[in-house]
C-alpha atoms as a PDB file:
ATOM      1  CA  UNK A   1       0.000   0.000   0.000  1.00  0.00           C
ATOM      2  CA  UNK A   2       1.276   3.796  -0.675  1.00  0.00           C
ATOM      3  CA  UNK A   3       2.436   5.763   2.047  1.00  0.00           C
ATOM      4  CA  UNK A   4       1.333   9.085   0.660  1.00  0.00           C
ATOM      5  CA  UNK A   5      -2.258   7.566   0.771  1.00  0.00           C
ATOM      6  CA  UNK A   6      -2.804   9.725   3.867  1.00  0.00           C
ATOM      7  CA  UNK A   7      -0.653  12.694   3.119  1.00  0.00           C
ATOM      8  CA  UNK A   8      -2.156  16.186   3.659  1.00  0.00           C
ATOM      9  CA  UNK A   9      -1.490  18.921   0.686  1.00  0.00           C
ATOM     10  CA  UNK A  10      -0.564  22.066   2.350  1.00  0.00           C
ATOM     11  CA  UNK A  11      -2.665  24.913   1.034  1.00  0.00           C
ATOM     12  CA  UNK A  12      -2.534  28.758   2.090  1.00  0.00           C
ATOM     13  CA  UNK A  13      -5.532  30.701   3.437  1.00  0.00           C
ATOM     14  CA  UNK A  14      -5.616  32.521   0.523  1.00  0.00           C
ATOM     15  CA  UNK A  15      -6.073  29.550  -1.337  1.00  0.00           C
ATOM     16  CA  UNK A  16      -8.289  27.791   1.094  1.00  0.00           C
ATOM     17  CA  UNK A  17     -10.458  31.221   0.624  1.00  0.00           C
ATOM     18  CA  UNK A  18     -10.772  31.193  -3.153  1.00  0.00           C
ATOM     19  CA  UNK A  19     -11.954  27.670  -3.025  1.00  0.00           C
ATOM     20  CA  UNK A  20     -14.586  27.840  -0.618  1.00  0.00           C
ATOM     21  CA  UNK A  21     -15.202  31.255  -2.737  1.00  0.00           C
ATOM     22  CA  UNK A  22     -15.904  29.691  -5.727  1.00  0.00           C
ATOM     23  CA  UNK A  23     -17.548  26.748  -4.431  1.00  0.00           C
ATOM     24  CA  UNK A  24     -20.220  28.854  -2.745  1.00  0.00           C
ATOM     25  CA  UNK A  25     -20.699  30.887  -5.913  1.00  0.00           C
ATOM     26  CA  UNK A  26     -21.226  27.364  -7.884  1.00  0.00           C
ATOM     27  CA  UNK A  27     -23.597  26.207  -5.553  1.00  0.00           C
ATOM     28  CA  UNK A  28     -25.804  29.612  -5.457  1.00  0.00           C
ATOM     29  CA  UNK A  29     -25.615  29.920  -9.309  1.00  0.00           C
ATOM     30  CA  UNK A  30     -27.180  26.675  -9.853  1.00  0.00           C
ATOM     31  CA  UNK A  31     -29.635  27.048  -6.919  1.00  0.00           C
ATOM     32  CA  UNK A  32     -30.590  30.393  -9.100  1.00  0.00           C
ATOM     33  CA  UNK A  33     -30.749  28.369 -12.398  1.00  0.00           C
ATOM     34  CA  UNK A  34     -32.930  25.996 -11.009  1.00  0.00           C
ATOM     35  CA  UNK A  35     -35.540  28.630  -9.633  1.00  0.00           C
ATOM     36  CA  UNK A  36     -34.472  27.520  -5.824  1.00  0.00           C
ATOM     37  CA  UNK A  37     -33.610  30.990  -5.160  1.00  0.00           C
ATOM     38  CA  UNK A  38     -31.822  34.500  -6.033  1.00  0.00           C
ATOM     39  CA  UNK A  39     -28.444  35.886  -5.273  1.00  0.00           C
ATOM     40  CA  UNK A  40     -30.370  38.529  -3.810  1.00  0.00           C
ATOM     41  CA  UNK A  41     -32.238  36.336  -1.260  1.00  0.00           C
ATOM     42  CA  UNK A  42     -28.948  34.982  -0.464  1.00  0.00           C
ATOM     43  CA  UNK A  43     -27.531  38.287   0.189  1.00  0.00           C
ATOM     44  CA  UNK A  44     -29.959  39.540   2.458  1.00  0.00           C
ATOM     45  CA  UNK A  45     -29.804  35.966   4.540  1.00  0.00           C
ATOM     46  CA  UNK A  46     -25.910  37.201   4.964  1.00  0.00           C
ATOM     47  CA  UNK A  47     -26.944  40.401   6.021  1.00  0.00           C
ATOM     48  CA  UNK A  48     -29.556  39.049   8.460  1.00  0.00           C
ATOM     49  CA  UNK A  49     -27.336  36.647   9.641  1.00  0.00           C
ATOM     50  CA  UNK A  50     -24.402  39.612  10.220  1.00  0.00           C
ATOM     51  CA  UNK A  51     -27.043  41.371  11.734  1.00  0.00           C
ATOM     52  CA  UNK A  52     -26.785  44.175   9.559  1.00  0.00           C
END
């Protein structure tokens, strides 16, 4: 068996960042295409949940 089968790829925040970035924005853009809901309900949920 490998050893590198459980070896962790280091990553920066920054990069750690843009990925969550862009997975969110995948998963909103295909909630919108499917009628589920709009980026602007999802931007006022942020807000709300900021408390803003």
């Amino acid at each position: 068996m490998p050893e590198n089968k459980n070896k962790r790829q280091k990553v920066t925040v920054e990069e750690l960042a843009l990925s969550n970035m862009y997975q969110l924005e995948a998963m909103i853009e295909l909630l919108e295409e499917k009628g589920l809901l709009t980026k602007q309900e999802v931007l006022e949920r942020i807000k709300d949940m900021r408390g803003n």
